[in-house]
PDB file of N, CA and C in Angstrom:
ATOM      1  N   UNK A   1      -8.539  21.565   8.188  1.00  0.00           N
ATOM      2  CA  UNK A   1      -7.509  20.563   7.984  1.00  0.00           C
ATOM      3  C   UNK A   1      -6.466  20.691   9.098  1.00  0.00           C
ATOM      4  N   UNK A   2      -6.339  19.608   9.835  1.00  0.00           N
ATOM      5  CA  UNK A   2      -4.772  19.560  10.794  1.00  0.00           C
ATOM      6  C   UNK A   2      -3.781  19.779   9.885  1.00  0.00           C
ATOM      7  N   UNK A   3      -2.966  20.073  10.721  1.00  0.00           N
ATOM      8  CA  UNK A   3      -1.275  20.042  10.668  1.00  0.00           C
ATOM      9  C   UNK A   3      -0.522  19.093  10.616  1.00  0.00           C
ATOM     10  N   UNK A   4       0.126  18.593   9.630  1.00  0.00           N
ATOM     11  CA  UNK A   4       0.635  17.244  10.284  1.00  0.00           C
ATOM     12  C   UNK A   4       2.305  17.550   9.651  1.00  0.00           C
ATOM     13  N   UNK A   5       3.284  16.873  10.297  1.00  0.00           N
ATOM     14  CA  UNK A   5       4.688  17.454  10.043  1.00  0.00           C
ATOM     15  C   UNK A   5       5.413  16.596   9.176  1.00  0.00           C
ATOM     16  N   UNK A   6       4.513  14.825   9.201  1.00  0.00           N
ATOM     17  CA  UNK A   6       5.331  14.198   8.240  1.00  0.00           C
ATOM     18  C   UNK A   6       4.413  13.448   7.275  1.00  0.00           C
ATOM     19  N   UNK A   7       3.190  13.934   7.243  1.00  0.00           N
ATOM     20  CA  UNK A   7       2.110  12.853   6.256  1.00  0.00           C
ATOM     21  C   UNK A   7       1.644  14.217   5.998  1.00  0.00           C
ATOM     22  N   UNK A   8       0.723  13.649   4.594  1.00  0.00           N
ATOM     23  CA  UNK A   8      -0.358  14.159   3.771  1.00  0.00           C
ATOM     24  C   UNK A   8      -1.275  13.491   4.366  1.00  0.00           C
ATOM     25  N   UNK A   9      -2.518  14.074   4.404  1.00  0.00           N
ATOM     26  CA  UNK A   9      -3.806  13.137   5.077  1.00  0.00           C
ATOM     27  C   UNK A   9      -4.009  12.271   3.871  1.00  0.00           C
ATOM     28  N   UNK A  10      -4.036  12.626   2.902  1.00  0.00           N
ATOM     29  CA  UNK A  10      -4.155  11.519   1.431  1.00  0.00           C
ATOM     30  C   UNK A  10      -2.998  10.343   1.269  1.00  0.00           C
ATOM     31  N   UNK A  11      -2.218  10.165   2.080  1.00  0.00           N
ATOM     32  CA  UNK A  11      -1.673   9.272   2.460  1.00  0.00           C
ATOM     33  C   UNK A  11      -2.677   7.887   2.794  1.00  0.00           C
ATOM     34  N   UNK A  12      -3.473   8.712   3.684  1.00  0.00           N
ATOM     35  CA  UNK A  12      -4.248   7.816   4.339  1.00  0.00           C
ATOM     36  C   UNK A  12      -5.744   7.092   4.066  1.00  0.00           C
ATOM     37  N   UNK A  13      -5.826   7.631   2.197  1.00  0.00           N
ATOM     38  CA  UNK A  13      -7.081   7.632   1.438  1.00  0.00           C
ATOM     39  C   UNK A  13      -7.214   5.954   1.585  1.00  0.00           C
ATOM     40  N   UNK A  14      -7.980   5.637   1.202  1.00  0.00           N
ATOM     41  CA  UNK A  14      -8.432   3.656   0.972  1.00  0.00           C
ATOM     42  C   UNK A  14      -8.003   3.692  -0.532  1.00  0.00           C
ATOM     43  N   UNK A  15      -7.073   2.815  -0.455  1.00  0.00           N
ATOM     44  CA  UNK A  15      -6.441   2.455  -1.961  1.00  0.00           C
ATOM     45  C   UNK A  15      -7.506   1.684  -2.843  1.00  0.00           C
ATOM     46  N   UNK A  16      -8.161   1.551  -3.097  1.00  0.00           N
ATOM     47  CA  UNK A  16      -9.441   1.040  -4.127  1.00  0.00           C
ATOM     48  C   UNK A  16      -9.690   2.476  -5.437  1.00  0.00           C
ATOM     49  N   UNK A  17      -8.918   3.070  -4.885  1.00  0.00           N
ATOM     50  CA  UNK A  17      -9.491   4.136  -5.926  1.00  0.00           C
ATOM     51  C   UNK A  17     -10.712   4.859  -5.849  1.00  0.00           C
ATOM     52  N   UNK A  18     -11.623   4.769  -4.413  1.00  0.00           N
ATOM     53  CA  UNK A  18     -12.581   5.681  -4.311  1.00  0.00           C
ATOM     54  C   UNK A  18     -11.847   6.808  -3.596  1.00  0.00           C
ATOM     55  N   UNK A  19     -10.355   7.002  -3.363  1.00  0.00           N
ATOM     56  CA  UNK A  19     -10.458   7.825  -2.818  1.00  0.00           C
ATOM     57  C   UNK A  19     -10.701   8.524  -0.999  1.00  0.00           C
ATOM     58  N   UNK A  20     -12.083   7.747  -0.503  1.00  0.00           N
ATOM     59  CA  UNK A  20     -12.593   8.080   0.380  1.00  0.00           C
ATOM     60  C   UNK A  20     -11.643   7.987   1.536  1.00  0.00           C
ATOM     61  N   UNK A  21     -11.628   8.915   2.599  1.00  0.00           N
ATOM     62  CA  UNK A  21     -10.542   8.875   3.837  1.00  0.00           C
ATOM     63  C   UNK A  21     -11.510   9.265   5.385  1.00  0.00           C
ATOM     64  N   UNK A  22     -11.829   8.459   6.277  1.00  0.00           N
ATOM     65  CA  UNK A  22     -12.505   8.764   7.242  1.00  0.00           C
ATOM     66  C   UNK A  22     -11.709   8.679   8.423  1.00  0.00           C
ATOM     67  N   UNK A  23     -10.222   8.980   8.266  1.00  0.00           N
ATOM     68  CA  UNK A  23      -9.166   8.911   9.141  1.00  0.00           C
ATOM     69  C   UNK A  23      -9.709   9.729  10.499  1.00  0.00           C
ATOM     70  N   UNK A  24      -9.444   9.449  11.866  1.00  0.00           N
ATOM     71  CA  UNK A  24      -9.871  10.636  13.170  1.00  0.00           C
ATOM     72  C   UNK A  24      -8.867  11.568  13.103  1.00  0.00           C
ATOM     73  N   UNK A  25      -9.029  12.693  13.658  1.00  0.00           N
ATOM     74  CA  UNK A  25      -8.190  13.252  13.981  1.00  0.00           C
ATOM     75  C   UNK A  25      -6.798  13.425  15.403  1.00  0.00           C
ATOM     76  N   UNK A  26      -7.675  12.531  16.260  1.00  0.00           N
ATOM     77  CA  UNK A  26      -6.930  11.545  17.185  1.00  0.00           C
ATOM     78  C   UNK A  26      -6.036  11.055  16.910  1.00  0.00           C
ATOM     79  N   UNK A  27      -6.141   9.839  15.431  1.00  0.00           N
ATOM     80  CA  UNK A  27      -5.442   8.729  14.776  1.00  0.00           C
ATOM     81  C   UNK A  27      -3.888   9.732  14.397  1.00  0.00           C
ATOM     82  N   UNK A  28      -4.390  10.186  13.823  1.00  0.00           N
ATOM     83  CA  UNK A  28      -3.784  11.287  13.136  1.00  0.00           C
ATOM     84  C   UNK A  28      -2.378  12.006  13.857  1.00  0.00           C
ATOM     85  N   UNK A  29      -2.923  12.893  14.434  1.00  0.00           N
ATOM     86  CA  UNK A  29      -1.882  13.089  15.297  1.00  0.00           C
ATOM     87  C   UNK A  29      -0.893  12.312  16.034  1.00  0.00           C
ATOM     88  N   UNK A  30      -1.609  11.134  16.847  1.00  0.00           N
ATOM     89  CA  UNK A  30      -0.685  10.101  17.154  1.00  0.00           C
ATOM     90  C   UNK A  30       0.509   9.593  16.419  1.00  0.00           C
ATOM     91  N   UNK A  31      -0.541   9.228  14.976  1.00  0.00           N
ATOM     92  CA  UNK A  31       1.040   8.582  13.924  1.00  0.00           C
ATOM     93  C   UNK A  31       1.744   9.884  13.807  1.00  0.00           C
ATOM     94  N   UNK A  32       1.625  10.741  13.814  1.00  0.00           N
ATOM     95  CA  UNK A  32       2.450  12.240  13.401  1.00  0.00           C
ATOM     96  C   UNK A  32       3.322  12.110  14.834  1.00  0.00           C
ATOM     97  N   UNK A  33       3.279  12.125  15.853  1.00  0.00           N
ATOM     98  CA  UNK A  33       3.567  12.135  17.261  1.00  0.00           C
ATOM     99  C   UNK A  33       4.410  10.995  16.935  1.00  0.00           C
ATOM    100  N   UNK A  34       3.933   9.405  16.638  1.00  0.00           N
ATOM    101  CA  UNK A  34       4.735   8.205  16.873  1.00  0.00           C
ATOM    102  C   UNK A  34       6.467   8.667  15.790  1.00  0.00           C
ATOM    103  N   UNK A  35       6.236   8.862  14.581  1.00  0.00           N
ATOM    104  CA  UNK A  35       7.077   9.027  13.327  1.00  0.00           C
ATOM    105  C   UNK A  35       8.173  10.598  13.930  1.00  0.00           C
ATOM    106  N   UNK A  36       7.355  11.429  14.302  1.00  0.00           N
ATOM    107  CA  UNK A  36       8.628  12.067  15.180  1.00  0.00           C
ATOM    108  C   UNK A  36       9.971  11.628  16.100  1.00  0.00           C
ATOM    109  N   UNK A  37       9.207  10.792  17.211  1.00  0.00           N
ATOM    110  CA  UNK A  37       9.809  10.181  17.904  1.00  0.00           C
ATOM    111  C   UNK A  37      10.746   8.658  17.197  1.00  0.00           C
ATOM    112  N   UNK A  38      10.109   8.292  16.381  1.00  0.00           N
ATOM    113  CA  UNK A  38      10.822   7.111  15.693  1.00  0.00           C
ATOM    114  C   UNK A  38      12.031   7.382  15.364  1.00  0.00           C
ATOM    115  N   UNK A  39      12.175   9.152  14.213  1.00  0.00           N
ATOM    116  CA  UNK A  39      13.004   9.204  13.741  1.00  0.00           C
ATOM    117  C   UNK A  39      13.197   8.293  12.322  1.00  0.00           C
ATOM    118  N   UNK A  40      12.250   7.772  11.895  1.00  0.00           N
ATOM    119  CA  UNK A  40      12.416   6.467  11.104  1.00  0.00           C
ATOM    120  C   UNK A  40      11.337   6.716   9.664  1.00  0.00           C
ATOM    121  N   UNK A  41      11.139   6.695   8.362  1.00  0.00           N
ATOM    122  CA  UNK A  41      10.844   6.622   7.412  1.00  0.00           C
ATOM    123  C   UNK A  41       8.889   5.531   7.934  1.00  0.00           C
ATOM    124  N   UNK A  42       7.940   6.349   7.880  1.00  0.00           N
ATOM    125  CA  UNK A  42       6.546   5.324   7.956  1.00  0.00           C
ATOM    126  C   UNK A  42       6.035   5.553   6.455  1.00  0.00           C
ATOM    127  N   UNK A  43       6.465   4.408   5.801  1.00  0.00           N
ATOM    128  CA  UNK A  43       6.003   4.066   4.298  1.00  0.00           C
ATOM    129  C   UNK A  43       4.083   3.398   4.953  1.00  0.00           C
ATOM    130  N   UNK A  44       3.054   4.275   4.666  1.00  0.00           N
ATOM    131  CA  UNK A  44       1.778   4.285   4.953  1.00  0.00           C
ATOM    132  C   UNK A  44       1.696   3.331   3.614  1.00  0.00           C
ATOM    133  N   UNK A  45       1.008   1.973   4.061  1.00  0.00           N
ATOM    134  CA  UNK A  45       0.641   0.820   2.915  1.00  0.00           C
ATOM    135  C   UNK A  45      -1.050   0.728   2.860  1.00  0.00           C
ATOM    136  N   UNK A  46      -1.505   1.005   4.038  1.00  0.00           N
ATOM    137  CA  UNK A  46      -3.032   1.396   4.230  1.00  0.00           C
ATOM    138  C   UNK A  46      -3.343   1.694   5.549  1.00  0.00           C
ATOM    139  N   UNK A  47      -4.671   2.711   5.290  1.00  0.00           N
ATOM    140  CA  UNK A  47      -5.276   3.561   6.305  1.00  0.00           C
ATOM    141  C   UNK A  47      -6.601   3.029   5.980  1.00  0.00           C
ATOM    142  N   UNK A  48      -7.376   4.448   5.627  1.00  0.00           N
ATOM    143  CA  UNK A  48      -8.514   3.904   5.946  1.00  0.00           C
ATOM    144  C   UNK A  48      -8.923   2.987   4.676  1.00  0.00           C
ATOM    145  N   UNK A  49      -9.948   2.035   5.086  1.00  0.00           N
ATOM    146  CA  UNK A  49     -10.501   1.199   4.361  1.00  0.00           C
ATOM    147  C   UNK A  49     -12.010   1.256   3.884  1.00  0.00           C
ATOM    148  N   UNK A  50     -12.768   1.923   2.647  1.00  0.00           N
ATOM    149  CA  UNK A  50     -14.413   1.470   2.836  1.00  0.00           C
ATOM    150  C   UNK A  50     -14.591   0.202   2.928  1.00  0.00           C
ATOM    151  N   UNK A  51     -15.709   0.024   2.814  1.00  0.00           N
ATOM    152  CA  UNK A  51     -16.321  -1.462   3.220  1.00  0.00           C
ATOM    153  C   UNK A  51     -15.853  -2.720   1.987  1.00  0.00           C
ATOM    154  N   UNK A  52     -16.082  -2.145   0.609  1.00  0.00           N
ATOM    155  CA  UNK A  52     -15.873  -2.809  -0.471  1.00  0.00           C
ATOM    156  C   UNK A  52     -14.256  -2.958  -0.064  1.00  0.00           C
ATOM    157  N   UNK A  53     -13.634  -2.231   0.094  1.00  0.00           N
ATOM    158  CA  UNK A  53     -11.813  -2.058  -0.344  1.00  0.00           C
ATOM    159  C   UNK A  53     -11.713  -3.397   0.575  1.00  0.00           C
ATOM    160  N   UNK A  54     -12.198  -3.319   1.865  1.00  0.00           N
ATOM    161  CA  UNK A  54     -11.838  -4.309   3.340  1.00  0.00           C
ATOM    162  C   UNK A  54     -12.083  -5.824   2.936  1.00  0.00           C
ATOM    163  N   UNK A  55     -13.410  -5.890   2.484  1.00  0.00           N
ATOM    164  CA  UNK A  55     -13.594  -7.095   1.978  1.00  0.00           C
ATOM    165  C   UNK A  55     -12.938  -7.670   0.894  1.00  0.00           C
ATOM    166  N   UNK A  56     -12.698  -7.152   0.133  1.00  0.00           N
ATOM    167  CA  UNK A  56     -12.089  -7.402  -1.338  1.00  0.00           C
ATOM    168  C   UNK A  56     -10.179  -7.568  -0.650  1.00  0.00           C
ATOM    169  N   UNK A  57      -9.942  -6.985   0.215  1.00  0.00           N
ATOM    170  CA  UNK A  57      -8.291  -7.244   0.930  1.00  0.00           C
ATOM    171  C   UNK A  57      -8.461  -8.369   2.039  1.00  0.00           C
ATOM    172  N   UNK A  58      -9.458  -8.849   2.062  1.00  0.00           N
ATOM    173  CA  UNK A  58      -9.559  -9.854   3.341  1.00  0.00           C
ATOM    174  C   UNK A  58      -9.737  -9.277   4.824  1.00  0.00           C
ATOM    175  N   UNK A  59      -9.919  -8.217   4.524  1.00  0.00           N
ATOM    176  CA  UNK A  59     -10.087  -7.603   6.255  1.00  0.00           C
ATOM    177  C   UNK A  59     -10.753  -7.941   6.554  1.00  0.00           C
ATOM    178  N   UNK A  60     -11.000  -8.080   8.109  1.00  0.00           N
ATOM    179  CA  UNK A  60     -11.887  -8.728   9.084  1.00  0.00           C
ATOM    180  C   UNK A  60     -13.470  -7.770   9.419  1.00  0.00           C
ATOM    181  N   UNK A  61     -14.640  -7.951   8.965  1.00  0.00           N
ATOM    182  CA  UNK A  61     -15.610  -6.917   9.172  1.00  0.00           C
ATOM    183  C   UNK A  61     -15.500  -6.439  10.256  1.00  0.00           C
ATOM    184  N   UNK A  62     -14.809  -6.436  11.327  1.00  0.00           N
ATOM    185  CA  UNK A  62     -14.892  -5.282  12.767  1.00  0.00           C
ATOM    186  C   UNK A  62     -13.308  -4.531  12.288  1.00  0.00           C
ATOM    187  N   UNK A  63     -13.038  -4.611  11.359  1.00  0.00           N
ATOM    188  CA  UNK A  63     -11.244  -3.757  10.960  1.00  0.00           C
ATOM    189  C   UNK A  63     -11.648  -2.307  11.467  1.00  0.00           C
ATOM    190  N   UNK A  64     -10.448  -2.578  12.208  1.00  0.00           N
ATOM    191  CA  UNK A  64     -10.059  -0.587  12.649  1.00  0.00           C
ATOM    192  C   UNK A  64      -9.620   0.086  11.225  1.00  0.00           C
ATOM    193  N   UNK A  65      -9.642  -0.319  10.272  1.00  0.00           N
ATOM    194  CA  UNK A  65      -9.512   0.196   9.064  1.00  0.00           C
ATOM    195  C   UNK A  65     -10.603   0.803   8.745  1.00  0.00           C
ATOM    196  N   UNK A  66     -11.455   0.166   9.089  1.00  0.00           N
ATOM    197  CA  UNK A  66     -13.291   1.169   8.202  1.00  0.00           C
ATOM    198  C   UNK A  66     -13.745   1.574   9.240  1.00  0.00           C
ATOM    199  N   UNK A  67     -13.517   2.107  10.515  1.00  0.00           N
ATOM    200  CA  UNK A  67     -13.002   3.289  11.795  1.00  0.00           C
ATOM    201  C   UNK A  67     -12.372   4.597  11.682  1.00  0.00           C
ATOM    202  N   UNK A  68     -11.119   4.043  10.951  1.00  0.00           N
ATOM    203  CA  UNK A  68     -10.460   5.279  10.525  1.00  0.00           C
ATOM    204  C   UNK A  68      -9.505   5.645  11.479  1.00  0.00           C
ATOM    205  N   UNK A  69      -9.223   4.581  12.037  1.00  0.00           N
ATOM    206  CA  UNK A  69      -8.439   4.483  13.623  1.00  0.00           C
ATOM    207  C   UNK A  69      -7.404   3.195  13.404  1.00  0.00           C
ATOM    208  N   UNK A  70      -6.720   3.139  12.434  1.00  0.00           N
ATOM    209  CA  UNK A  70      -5.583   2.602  11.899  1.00  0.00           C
ATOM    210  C   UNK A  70      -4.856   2.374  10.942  1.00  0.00           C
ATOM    211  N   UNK A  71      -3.495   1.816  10.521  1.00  0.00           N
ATOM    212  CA  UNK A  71      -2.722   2.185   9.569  1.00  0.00           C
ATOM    213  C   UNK A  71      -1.589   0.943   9.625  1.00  0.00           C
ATOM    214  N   UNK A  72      -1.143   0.381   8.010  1.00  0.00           N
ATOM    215  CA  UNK A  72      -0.323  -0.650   8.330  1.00  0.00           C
ATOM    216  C   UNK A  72       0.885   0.169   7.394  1.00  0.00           C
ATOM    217  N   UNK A  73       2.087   0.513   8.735  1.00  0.00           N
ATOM    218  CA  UNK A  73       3.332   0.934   7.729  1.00  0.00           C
ATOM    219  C   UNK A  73       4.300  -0.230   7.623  1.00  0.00           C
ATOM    220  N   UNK A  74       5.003   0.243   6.076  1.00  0.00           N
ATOM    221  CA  UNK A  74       6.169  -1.048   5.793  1.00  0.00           C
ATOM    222  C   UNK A  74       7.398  -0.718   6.076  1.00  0.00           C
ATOM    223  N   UNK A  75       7.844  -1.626   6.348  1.00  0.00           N
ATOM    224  CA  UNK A  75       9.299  -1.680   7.212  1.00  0.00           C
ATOM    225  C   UNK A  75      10.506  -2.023   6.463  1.00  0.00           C
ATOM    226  N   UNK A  76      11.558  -2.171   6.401  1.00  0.00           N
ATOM    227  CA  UNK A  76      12.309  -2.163   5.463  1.00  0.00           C
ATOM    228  C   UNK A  76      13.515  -3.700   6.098  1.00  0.00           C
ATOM    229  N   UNK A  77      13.723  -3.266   7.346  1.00  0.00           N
ATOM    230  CA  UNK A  77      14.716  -4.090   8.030  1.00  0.00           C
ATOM    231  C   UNK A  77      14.731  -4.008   9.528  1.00  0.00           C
ATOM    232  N   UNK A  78      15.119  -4.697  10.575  1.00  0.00           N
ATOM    233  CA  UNK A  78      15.034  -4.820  11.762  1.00  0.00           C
ATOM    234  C   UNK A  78      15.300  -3.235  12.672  1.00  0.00           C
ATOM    235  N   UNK A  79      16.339  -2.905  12.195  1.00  0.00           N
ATOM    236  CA  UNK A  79      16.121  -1.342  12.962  1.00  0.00           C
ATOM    237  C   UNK A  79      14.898  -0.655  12.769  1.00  0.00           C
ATOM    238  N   UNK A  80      14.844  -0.564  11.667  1.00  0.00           N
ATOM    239  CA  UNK A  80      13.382   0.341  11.361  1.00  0.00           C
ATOM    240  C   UNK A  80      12.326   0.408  11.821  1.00  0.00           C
ATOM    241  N   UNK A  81      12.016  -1.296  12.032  1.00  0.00           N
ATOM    242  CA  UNK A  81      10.590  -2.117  12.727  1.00  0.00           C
ATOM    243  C   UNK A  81      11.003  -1.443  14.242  1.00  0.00           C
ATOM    244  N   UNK A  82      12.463  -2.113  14.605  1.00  0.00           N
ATOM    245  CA  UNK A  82      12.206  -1.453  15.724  1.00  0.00           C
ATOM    246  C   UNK A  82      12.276   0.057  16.376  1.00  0.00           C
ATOM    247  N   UNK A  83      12.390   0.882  15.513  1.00  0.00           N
ATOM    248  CA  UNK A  83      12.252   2.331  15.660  1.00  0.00           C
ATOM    249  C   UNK A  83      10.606   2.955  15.909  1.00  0.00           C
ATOM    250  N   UNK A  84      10.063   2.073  14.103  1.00  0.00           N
ATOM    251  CA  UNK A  84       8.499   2.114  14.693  1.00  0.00           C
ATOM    252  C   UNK A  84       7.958   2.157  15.701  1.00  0.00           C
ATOM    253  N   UNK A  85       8.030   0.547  16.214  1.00  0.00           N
ATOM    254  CA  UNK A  85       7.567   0.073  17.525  1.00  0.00           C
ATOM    255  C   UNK A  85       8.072   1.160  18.557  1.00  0.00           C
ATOM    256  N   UNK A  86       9.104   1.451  18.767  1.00  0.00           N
ATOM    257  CA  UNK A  86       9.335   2.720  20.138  1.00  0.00           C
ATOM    258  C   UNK A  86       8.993   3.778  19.586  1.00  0.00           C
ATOM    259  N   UNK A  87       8.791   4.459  18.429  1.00  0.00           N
ATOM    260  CA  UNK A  87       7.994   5.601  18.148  1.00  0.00           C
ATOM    261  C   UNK A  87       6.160   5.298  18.768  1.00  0.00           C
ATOM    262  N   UNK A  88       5.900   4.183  18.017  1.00  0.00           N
ATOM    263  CA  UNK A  88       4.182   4.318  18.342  1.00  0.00           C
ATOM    264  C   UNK A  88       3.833   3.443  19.674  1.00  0.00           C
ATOM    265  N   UNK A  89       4.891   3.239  20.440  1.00  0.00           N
ATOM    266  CA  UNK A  89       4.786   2.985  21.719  1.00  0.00           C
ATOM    267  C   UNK A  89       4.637   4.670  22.311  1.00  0.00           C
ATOM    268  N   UNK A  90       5.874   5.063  22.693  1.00  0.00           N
ATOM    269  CA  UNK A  90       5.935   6.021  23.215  1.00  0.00           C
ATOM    270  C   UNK A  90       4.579   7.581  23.261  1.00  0.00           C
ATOM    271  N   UNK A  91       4.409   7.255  21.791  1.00  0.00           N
ATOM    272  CA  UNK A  91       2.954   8.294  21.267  1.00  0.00           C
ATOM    273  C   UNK A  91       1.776   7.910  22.140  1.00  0.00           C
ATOM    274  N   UNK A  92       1.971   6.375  22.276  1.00  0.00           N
ATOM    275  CA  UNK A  92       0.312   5.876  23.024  1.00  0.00           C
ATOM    276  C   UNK A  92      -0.559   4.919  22.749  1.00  0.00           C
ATOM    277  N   UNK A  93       0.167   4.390  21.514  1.00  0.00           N
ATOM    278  CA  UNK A  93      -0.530   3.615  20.819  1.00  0.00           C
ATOM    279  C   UNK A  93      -0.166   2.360  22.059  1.00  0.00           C
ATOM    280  N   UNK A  94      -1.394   1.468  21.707  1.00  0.00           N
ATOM    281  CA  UNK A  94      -1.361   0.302  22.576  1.00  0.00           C
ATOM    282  C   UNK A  94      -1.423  -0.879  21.826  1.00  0.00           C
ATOM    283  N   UNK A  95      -1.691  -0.711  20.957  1.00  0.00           N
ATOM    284  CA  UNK A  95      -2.550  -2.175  19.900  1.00  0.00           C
ATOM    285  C   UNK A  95      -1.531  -1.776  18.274  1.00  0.00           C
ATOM    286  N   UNK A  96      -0.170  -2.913  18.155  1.00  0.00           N
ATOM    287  CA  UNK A  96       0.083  -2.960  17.193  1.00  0.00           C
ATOM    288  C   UNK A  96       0.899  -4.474  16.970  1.00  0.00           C
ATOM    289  N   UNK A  97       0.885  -4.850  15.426  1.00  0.00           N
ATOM    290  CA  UNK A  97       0.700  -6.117  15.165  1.00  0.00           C
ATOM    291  C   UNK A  97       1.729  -5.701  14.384  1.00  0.00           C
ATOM    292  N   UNK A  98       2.512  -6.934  14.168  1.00  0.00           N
ATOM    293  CA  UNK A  98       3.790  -7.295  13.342  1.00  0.00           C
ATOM    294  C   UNK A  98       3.532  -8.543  12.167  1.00  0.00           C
ATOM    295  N   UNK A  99       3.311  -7.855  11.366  1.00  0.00           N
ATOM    296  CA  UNK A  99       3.672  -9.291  10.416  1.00  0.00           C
ATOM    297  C   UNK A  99       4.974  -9.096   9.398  1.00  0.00           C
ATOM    298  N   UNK A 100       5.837  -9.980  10.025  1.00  0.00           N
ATOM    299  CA  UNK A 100       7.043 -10.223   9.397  1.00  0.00           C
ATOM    300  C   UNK A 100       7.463 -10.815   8.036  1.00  0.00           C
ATOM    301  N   UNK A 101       6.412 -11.980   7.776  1.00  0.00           N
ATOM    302  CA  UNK A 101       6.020 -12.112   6.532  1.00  0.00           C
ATOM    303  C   UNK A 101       6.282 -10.807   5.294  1.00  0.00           C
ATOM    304  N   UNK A 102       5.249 -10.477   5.710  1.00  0.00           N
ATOM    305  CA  UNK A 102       5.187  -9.013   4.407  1.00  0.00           C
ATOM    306  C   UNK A 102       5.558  -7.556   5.037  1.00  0.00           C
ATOM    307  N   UNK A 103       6.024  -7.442   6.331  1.00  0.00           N
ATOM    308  CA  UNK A 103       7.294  -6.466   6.189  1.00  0.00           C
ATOM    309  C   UNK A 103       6.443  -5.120   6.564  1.00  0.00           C
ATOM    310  N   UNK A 104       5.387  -5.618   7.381  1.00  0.00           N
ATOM    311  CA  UNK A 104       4.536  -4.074   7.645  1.00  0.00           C
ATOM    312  C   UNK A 104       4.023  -4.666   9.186  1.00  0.00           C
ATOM    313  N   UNK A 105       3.790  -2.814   9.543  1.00  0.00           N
ATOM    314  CA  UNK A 105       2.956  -3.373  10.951  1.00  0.00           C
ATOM    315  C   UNK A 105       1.727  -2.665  11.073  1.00  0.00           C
ATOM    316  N   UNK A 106       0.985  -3.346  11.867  1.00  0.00           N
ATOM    317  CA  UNK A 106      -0.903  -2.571  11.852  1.00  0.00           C
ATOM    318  C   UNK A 106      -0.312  -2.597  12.960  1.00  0.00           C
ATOM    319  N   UNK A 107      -1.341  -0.772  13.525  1.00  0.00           N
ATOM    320  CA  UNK A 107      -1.185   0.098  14.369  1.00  0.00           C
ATOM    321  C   UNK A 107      -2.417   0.714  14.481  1.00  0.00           C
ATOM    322  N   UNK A 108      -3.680   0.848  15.513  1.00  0.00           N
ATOM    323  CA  UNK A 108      -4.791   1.273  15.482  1.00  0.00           C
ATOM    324  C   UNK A 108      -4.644   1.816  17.045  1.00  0.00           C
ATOM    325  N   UNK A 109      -5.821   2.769  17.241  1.00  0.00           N
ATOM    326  CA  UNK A 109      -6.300   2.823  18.552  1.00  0.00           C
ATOM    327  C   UNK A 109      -7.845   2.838  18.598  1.00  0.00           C
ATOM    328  N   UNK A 110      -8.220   1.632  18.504  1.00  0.00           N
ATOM    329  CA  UNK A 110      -9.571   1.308  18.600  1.00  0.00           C
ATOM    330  C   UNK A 110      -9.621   1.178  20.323  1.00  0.00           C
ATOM    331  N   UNK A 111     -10.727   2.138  20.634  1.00  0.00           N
ATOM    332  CA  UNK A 111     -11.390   2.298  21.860  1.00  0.00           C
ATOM    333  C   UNK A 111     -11.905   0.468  22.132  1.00  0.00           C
ATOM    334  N   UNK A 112     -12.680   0.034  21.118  1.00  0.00           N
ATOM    335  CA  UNK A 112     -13.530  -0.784  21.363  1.00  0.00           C
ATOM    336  C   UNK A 112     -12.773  -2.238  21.304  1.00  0.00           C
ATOM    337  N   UNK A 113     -11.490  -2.204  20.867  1.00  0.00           N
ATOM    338  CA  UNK A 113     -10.520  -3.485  20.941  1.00  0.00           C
ATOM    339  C   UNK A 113      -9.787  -3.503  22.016  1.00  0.00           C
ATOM    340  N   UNK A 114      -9.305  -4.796  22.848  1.00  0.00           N
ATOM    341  CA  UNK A 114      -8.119  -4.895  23.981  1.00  0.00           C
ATOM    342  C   UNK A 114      -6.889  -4.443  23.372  1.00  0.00           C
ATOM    343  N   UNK A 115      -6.011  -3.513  24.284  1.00  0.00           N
ATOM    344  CA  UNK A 115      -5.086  -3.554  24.153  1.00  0.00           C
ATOM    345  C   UNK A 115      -4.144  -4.859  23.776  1.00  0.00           C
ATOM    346  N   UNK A 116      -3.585  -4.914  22.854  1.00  0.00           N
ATOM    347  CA  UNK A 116      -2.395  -6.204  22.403  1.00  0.00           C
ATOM    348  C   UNK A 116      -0.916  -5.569  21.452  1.00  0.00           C
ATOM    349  N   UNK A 117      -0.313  -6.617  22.018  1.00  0.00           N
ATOM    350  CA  UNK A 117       0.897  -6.567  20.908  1.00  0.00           C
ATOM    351  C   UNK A 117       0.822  -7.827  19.865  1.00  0.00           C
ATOM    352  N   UNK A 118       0.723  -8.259  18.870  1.00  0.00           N
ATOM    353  CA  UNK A 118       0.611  -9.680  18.298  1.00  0.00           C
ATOM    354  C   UNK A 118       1.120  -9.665  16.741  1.00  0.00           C
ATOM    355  N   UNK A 119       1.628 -10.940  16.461  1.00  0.00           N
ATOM    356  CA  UNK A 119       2.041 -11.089  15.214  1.00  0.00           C
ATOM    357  C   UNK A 119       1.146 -11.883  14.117  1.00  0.00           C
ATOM    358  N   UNK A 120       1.442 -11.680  12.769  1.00  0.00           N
ATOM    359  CA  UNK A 120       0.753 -12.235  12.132  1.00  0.00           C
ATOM    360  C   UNK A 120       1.108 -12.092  10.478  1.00  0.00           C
TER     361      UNK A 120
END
């Protein structure tokens, strides 16, 4: 088991109630790395996803969620979001999405996706 200074890896279980967590250990560290630097509260709303959980939430069948190589935290108010964002900038992350709507942001490092910033 890693070390991590501000999560439980069960943080990062697939909320369906199986339980199951195929988080990297890459992933991992990064958000631990980003949430240092933030300085800022990462309320983890979902990590990893099995296949049933993804479909049944509308995820997209290529989701960095059933990878294990992303995470959507909720935000509370404009500082915060933007604390995130310069925490999981600074860590390395390249690929994170804002949806303002519901107050969370997806944050992955999928090898196999373009780098983006985008809202939704």
């Amino acid at each position: 088991m890693i070390p991590l200074k501000y999560f439980k890896i069960s943080e990062f279980d697939c909320k369906c109630g199986c339980k199951s967590n195929k988080q990297t250990i890459t992933f991992l560290k990064m958000i631990d790395k980003a949430r240092t630097i933030a300085q800022a509260p990462f309320n983890i709303t979902s990590g990893y996803r099995c296949f049933e959980h993804n479909k049944n939430v509308g995820g997209s069948p290529t989701s960095s969620h059933l990878r294990g190589v992303a995470a959507d935290i909720k935000y509370s108010n404009g500082l915060q979001l933007v604390r995130i964002i310069f925490g999981l900038t600074k860590a390395g992350f390249t690929r994170i999405g804002i949806n303002e709507d519901k107050q969370f942001v997806h944050v992955d490092c999928d090898s196999s996706k373009p780098d983006a910033i985008f809202t939704y």
